[in-house]
C-alpha atoms as a PDB file:
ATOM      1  CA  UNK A   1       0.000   0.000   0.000  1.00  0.00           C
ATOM      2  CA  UNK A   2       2.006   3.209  -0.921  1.00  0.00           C
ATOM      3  CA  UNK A   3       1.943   5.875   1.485  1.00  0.00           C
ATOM      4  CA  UNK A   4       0.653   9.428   1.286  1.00  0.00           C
ATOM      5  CA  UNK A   5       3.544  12.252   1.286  1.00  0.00           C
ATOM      6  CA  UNK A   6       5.366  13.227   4.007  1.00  0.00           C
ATOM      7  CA  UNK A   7       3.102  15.308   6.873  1.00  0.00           C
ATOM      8  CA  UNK A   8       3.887  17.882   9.649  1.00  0.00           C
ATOM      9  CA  UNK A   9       0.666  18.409  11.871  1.00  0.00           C
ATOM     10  CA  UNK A  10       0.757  20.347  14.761  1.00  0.00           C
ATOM     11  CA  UNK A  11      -0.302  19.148  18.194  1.00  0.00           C
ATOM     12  CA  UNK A  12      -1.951  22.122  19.385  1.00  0.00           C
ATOM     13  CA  UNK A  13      -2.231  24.105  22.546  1.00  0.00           C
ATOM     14  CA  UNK A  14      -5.117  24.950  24.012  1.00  0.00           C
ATOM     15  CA  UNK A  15      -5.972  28.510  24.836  1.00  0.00           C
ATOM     16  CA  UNK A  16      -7.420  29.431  27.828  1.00  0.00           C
ATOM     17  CA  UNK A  17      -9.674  32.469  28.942  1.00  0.00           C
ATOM     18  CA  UNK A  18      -8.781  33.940  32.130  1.00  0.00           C
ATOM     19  CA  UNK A  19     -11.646  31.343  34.081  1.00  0.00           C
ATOM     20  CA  UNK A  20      -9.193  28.229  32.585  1.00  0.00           C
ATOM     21  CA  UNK A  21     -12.169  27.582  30.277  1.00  0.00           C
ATOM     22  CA  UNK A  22     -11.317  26.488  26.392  1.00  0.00           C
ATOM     23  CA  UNK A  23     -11.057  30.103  24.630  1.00  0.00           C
ATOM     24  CA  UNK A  24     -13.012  29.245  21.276  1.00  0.00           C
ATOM     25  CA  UNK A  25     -12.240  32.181  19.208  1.00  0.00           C
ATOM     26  CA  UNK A  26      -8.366  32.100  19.983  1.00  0.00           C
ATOM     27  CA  UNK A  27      -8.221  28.710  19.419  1.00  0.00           C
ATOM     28  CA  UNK A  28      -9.898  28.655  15.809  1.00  0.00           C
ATOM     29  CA  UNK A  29      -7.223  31.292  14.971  1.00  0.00           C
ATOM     30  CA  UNK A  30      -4.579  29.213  16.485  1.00  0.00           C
ATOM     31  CA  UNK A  31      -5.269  26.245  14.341  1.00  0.00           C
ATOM     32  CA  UNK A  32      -5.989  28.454  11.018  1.00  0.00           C
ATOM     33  CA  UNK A  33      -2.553  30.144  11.837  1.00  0.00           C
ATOM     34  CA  UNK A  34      -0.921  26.474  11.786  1.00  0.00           C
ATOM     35  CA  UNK A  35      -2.192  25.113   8.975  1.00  0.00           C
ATOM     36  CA  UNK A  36      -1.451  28.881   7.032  1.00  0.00           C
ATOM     37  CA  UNK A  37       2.189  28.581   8.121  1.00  0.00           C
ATOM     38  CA  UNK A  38       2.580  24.970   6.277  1.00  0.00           C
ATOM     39  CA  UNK A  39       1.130  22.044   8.429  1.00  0.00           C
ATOM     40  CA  UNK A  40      -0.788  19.795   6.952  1.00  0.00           C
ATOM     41  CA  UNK A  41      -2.881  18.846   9.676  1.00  0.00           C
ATOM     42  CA  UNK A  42      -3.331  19.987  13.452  1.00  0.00           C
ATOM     43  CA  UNK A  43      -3.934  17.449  16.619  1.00  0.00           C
ATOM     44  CA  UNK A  44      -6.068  18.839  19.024  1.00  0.00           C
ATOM     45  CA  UNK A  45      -6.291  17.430  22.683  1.00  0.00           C
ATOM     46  CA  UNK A  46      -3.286  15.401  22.734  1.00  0.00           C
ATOM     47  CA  UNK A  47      -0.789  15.846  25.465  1.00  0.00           C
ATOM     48  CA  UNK A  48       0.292  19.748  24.381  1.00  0.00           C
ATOM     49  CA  UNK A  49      -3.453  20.518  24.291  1.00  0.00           C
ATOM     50  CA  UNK A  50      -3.648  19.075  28.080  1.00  0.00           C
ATOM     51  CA  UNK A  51      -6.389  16.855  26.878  1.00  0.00           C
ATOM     52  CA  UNK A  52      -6.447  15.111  30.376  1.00  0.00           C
ATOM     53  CA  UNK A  53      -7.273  18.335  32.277  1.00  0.00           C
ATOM     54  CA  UNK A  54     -10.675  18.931  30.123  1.00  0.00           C
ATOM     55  CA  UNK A  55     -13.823  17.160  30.326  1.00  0.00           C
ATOM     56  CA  UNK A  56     -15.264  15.373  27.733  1.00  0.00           C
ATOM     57  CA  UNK A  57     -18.108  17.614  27.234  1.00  0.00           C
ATOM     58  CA  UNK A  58     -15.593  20.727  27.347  1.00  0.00           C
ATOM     59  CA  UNK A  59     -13.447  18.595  24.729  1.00  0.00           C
ATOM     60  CA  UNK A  60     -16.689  18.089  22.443  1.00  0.00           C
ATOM     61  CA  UNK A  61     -17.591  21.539  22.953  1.00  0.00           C
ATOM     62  CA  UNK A  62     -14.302  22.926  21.031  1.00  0.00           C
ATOM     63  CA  UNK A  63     -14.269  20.606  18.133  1.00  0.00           C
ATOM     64  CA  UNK A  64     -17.855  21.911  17.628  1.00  0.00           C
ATOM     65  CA  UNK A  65     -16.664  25.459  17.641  1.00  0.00           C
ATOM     66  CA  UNK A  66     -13.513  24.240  15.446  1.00  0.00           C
ATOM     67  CA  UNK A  67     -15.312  23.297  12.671  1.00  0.00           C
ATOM     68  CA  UNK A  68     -18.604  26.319  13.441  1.00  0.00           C
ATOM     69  CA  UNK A  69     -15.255  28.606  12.687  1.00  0.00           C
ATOM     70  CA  UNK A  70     -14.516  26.832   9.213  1.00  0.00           C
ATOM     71  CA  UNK A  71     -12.200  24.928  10.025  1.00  0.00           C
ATOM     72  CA  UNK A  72     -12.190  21.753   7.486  1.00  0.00           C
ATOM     73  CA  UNK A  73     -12.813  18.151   9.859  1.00  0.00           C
ATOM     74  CA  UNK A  74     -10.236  16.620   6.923  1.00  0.00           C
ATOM     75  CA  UNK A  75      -7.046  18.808   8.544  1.00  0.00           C
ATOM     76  CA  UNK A  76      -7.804  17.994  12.580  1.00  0.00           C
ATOM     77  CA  UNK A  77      -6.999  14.562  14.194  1.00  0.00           C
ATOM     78  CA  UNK A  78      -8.574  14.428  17.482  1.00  0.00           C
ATOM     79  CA  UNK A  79      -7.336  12.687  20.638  1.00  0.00           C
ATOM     80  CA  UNK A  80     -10.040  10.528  22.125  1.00  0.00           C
ATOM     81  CA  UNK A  81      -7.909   8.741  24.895  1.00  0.00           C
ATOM     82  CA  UNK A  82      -9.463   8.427  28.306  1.00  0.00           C
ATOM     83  CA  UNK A  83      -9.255   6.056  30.874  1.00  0.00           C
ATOM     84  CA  UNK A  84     -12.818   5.026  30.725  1.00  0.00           C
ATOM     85  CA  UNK A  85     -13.947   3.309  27.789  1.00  0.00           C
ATOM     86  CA  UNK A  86     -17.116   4.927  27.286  1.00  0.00           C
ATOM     87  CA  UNK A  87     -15.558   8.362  27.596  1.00  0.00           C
ATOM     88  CA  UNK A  88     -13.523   7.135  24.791  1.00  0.00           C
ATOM     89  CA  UNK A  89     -16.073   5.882  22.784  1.00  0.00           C
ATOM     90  CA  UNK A  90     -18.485   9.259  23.356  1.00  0.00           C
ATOM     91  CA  UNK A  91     -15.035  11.291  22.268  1.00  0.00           C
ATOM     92  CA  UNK A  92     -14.449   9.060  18.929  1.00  0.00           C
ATOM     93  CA  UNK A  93     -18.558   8.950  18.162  1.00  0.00           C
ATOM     94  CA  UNK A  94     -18.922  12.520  17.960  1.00  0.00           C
ATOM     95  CA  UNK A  95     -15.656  13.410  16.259  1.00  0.00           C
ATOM     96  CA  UNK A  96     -16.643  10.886  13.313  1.00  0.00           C
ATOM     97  CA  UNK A  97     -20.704  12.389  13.494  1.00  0.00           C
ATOM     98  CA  UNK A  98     -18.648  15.661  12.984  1.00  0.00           C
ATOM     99  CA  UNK A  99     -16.849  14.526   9.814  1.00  0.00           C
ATOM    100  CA  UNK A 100     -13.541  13.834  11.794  1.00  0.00           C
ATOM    101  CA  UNK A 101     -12.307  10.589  10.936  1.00  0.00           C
ATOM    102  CA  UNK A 102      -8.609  10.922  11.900  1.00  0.00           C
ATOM    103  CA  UNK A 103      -8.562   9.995  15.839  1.00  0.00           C
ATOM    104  CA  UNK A 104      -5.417  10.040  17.937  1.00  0.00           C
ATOM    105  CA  UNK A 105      -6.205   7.543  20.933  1.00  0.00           C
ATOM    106  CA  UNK A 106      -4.019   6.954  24.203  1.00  0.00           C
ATOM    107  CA  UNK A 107      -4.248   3.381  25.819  1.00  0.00           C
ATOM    108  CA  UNK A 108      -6.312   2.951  29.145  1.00  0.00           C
ATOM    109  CA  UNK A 109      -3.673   4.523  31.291  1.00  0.00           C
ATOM    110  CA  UNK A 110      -4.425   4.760  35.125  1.00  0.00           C
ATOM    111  CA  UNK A 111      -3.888   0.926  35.784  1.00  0.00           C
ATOM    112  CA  UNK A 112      -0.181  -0.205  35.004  1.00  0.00           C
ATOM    113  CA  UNK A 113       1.018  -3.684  33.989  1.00  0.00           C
ATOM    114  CA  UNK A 114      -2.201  -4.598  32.567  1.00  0.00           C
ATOM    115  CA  UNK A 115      -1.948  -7.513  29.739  1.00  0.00           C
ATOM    116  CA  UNK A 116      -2.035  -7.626  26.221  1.00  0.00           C
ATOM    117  CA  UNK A 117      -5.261  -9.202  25.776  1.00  0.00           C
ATOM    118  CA  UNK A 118      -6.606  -6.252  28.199  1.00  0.00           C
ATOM    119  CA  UNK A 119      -5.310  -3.707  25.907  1.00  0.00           C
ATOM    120  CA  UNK A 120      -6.544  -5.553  22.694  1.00  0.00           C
ATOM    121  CA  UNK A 121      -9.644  -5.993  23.970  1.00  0.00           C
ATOM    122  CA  UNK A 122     -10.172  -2.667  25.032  1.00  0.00           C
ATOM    123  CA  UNK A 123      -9.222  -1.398  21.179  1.00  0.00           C
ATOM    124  CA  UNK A 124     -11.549  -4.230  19.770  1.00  0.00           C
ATOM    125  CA  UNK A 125     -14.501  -3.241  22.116  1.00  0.00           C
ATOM    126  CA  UNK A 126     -13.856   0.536  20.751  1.00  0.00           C
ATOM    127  CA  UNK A 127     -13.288  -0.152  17.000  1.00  0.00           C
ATOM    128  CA  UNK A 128     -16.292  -3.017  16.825  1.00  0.00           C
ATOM    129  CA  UNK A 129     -19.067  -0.547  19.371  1.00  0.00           C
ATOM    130  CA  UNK A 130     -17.873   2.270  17.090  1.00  0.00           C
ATOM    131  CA  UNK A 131     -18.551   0.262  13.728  1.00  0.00           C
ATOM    132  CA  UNK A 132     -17.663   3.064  11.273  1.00  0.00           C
ATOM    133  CA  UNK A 133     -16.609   2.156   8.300  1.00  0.00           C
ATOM    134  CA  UNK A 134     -14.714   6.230   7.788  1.00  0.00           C
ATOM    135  CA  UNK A 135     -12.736   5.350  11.417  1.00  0.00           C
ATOM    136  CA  UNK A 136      -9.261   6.351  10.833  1.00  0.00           C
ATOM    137  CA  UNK A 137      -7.974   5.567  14.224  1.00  0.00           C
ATOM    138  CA  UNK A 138      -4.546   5.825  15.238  1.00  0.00           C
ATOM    139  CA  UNK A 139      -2.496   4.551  18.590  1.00  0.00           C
ATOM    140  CA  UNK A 140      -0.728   7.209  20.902  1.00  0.00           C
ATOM    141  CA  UNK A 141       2.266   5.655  22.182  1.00  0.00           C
ATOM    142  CA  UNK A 142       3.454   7.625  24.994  1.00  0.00           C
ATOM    143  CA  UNK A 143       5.673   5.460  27.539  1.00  0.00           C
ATOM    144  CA  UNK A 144       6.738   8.483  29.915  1.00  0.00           C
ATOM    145  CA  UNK A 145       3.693   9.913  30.088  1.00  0.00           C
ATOM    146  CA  UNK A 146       0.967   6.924  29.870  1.00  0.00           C
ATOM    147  CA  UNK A 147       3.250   4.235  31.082  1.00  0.00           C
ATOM    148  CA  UNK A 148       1.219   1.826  29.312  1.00  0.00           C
ATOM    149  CA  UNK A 149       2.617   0.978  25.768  1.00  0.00           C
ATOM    150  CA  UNK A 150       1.692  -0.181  22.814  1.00  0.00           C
ATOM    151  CA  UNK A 151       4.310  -3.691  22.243  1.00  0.00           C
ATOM    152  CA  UNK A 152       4.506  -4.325  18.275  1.00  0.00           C
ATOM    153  CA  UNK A 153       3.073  -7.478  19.715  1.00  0.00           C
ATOM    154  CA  UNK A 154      -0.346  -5.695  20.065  1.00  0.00           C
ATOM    155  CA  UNK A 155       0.226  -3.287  17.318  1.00  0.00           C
ATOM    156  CA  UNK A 156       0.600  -6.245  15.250  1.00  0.00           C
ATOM    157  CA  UNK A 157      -2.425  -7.682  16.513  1.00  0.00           C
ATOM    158  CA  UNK A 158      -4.457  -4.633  16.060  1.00  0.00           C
ATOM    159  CA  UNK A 159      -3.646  -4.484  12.654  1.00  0.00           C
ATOM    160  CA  UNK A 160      -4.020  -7.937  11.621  1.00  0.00           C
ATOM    161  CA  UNK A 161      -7.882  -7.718  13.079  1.00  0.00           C
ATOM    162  CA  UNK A 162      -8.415  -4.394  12.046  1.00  0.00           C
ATOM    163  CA  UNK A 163      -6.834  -3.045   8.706  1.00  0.00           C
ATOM    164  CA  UNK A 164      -9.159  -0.970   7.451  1.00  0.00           C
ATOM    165  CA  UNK A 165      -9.102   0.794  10.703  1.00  0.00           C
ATOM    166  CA  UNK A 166      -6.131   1.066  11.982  1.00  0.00           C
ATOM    167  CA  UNK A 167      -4.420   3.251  10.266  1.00  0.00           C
ATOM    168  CA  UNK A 168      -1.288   4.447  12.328  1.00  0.00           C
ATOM    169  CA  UNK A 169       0.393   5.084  15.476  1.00  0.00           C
ATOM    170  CA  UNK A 170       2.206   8.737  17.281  1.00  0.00           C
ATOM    171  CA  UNK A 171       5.608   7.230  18.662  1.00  0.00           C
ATOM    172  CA  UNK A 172       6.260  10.267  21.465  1.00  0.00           C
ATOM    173  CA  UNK A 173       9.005   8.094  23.005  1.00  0.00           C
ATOM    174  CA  UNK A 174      11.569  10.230  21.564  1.00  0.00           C
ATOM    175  CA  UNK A 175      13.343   7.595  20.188  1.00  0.00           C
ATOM    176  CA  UNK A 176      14.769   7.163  16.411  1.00  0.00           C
ATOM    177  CA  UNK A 177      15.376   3.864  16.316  1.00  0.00           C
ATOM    178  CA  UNK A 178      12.187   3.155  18.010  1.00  0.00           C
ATOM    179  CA  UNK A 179      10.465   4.736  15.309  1.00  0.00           C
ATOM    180  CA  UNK A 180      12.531   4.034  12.280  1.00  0.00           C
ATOM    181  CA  UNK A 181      11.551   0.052  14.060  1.00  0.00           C
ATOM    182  CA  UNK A 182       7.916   0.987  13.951  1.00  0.00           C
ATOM    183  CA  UNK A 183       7.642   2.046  10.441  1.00  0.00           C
ATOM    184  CA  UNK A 184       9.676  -0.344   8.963  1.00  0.00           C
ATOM    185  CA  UNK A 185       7.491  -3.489  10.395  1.00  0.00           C
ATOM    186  CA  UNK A 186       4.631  -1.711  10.182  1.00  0.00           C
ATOM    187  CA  UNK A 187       4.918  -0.667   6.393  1.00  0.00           C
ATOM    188  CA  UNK A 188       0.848  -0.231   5.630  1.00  0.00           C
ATOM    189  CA  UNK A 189       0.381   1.840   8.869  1.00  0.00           C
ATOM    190  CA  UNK A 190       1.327   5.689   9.053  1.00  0.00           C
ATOM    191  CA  UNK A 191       3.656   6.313  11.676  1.00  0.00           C
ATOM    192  CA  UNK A 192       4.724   9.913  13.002  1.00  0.00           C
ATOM    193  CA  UNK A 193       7.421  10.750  14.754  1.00  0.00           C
ATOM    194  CA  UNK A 194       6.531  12.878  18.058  1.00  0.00           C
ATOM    195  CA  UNK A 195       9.370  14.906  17.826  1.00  0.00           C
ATOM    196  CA  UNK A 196      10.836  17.181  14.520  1.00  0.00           C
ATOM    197  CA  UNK A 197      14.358  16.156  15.709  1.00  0.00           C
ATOM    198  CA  UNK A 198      15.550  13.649  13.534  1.00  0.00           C
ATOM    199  CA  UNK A 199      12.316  14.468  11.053  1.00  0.00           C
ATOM    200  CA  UNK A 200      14.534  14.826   7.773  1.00  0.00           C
ATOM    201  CA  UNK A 201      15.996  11.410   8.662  1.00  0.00           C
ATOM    202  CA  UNK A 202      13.143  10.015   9.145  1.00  0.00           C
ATOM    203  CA  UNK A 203      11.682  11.464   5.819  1.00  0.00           C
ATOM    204  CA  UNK A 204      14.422  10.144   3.982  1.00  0.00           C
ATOM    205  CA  UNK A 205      13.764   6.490   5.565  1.00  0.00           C
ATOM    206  CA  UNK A 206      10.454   6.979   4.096  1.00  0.00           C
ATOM    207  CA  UNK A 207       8.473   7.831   7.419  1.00  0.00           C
ATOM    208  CA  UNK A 208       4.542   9.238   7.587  1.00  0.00           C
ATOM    209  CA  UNK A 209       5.985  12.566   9.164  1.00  0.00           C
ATOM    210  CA  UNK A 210       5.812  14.085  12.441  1.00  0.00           C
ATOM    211  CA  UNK A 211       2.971  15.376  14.516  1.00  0.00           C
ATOM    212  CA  UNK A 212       4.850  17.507  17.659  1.00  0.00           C
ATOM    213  CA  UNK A 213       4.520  20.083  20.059  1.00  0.00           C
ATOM    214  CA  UNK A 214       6.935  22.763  18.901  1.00  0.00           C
ATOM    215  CA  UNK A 215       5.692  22.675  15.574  1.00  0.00           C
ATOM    216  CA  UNK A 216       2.958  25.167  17.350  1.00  0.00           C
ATOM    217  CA  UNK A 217       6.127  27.581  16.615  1.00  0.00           C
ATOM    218  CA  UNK A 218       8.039  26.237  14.341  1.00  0.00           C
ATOM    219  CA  UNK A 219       5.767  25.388  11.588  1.00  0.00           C
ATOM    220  CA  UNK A 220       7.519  26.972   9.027  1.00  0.00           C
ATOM    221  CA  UNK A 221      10.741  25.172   9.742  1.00  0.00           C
ATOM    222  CA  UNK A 222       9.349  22.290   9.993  1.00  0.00           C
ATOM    223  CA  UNK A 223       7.038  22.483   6.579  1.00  0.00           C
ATOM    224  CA  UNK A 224      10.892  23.677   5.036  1.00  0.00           C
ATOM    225  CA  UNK A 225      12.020  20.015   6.222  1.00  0.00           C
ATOM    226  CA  UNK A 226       9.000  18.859   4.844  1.00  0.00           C
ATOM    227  CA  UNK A 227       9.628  20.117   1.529  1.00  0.00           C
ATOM    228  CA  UNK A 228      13.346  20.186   1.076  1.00  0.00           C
ATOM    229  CA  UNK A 229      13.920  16.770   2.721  1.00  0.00           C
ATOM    230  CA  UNK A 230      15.101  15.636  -0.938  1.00  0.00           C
ATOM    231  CA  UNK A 231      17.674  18.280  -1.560  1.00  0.00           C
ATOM    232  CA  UNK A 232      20.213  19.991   0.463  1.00  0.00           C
ATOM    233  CA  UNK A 233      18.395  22.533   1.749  1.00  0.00           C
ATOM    234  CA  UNK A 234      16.774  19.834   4.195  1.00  0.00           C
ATOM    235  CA  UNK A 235      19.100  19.641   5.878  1.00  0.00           C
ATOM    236  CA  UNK A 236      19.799  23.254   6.716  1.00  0.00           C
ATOM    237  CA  UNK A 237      16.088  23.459   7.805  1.00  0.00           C
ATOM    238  CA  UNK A 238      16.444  20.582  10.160  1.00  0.00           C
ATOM    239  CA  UNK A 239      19.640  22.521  11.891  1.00  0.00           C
ATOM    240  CA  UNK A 240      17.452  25.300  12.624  1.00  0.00           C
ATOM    241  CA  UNK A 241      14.487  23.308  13.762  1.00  0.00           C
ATOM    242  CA  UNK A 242      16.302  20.638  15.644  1.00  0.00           C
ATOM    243  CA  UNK A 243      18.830  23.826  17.667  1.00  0.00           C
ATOM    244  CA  UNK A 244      15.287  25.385  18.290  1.00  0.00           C
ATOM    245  CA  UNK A 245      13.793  22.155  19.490  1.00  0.00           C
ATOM    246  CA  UNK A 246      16.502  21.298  21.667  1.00  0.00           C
ATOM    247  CA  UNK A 247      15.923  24.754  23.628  1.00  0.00           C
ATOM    248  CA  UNK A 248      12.498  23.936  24.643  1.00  0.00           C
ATOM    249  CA  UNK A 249      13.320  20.473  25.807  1.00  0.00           C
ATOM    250  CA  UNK A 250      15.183  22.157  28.273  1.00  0.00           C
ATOM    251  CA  UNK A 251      11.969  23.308  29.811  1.00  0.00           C
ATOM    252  CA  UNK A 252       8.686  22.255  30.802  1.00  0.00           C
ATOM    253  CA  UNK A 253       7.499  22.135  27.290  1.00  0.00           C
ATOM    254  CA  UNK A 254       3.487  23.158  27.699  1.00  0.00           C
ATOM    255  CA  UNK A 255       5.076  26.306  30.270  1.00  0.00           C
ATOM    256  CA  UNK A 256       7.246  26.749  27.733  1.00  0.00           C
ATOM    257  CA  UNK A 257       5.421  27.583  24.203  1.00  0.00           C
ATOM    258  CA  UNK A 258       2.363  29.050  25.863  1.00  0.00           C
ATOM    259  CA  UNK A 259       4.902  31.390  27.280  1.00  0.00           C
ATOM    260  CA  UNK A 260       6.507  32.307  24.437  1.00  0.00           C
ATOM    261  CA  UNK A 261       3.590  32.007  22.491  1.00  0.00           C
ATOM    262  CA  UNK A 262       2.266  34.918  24.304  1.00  0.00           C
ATOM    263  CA  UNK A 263       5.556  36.944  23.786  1.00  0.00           C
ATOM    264  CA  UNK A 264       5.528  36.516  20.333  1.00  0.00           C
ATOM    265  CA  UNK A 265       1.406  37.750  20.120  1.00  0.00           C
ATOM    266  CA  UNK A 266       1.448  40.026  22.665  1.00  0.00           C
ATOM    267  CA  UNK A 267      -1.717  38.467  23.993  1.00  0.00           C
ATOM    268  CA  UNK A 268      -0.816  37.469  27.800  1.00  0.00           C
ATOM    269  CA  UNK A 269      -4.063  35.400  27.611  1.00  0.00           C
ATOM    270  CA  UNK A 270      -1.908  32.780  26.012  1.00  0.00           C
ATOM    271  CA  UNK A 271       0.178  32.138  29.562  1.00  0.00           C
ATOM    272  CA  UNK A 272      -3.069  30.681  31.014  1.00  0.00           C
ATOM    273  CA  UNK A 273      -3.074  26.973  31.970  1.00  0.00           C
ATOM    274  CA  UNK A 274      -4.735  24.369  33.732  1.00  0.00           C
ATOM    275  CA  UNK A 275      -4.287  23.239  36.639  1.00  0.00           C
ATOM    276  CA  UNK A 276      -2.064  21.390  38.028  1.00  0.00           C
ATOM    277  CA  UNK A 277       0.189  22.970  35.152  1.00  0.00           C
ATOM    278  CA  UNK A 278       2.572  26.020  35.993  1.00  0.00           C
ATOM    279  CA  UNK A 279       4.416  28.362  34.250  1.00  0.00           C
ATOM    280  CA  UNK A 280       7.268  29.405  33.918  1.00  0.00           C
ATOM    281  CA  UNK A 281       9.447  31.557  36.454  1.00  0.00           C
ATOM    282  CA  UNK A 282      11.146  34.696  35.699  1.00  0.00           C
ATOM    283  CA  UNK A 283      14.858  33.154  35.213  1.00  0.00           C
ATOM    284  CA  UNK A 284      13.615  30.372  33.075  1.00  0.00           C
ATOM    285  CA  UNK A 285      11.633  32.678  30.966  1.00  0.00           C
ATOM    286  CA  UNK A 286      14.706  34.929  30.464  1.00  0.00           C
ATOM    287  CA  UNK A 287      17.138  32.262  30.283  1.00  0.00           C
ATOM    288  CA  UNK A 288      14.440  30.926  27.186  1.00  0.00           C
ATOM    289  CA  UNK A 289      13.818  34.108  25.495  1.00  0.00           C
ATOM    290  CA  UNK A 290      17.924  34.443  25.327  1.00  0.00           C
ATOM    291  CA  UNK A 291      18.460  31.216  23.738  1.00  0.00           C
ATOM    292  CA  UNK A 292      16.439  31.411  21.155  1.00  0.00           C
ATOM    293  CA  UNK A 293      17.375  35.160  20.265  1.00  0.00           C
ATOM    294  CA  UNK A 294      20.542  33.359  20.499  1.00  0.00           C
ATOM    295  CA  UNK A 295      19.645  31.465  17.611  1.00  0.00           C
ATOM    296  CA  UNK A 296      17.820  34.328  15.648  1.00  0.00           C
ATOM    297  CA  UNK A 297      14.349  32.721  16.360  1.00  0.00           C
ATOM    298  CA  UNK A 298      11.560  35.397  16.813  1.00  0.00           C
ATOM    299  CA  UNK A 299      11.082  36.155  20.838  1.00  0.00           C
ATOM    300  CA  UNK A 300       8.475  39.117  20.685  1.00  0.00           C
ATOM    301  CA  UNK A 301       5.615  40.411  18.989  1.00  0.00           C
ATOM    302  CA  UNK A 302       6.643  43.312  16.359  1.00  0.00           C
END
């Protein structure tokens, strides 16, 4: 099965009002402003968008305003994940009512060294309740954050039962040879890298693309990589975006891009976060804004 051209989504933040409730206007514009600066596609309520902090009738509530605002259901993935299986399937239903097929979906995560059969159950009890023949769903495989992982044991199994379904996985681990593993075994299945470091590499292997966090900054970078990944001039694009990536890892990254998200605006409103989240303090936020002036990466608003 040959596999579409390379992709750079965006997994976006979520902006807040000052209450900590989803700002719907801001974040239409956010994810317009992505997809206008080169991605290809935008992730809402995955890890960035501190999916786990909203409820599901808050996280319904904003892909209804999403696509109220014009914003197409073909260019959003949607993370479903919950820890309760009917949360998950209410999540996934009314994305694909809504015309959103693309869904992004974490593994049962609260209870640790759970089996396979657990976990594949859990998938087939979503995918066969669900019964949509559109369902694009793909597996979020998060190890430091969920724990729980997704073995190519089960991915295999997944795919085997479901094909028409399963259609990819998010490797966050951070990992290149974890990925590069993942998508060559798993050659009918996209797989994105959750991290633009090694994302020109990873082009050149022949890999789905990334969907990441910074890429709510560095878009155009990363769309550069994207496009130049065959030529030389990748790999100048993928100096920049890995020296500007490797500044934020330094930092807590959510903190960290809402911050300078808001610098880069002007609109403080961005700095607001849910709780238990924190931002940044003063010496980190200096010590931030100087590395990546450092590296000639835009700080402030003009």
């Amino acid at each position: 099965m040959p596999q579409p051209a390379a992709q750079v989504l965006a997994a976006s933040l979520t902006p807040l009002t000052a209450d900590k409730s989803i700002a719907h206007d801001r974040f239409a514009g956010h994810v317009k402003s992505l997809l206008k600066k080169g991605c290809d596609g935008v992730l809402l309520f995955g890890t960035t968008g501190e999916a786990n902090s909203f409820t599901v009738g808050e996280r319904r509530a904003a892909l209804e305003s999403l696509l109220e605002a014009g914003v197409a259901p073909s260019k959003l993935v949607v993370g479903t994940g919950c820890c309760a299986l009917p949360d998950t399937l209410s999540l996934t239903r009314h994305a694909l009512e809504l015309g959103v097929h693309r869904v992004l979906v974490l593994p049962p995560f609260y209870y640790k060294n759970v089996s396979e059969d657990g976990l594949f159950n859990t998938f087939a009890t979503l995918i066969e309740q669900l019964d949509h023949p559109a369902l694009r769903l793909y597996l979020y495989h998060f190890p430091k954050m969920a724990v729980v992982s997704f073995t190519p044991e089960l991915i295999a199994r997944l795919a085997e039962r479901f094909p028409e379904q399963l259609a990819g996985i998010k490797d966050s681990t951070g990992n290149k040879e974890h990925t590069m593993m993942l998508n060559s075994r798993f050659p009918a299945l996209e797989v994105f890298a959750g991290s633009e470091m090694f994302l020109l590499d990873y082009l050149r292997a022949g890999g789905a693309g990334c969907i990441s966090a910074t890429t709510n900054l560095t878009a155009g970078l990363a769309a550069g990589v994207r496009d130049h990944y065959q030529s030389p001039d990748g790999e100048f694009a993928q100096q920049q975006l890995s020296a500007v990536r490797a500044v934020f890892e330094r930092y807590p990254m959510i903190g960290a891009l809402k911050g300078l998200l808001a610098m880069q605006t002007g609109d403080s409103a961005w700095e607001n976060l849910r709780l238990p989240l924190s931002n940044l303090d003063e010496d980190s936020v200096a010590e931030l804004r100087h590395a990546l002036s450092e590296l000639n990466f835009p700080v402030q608003a003009d």
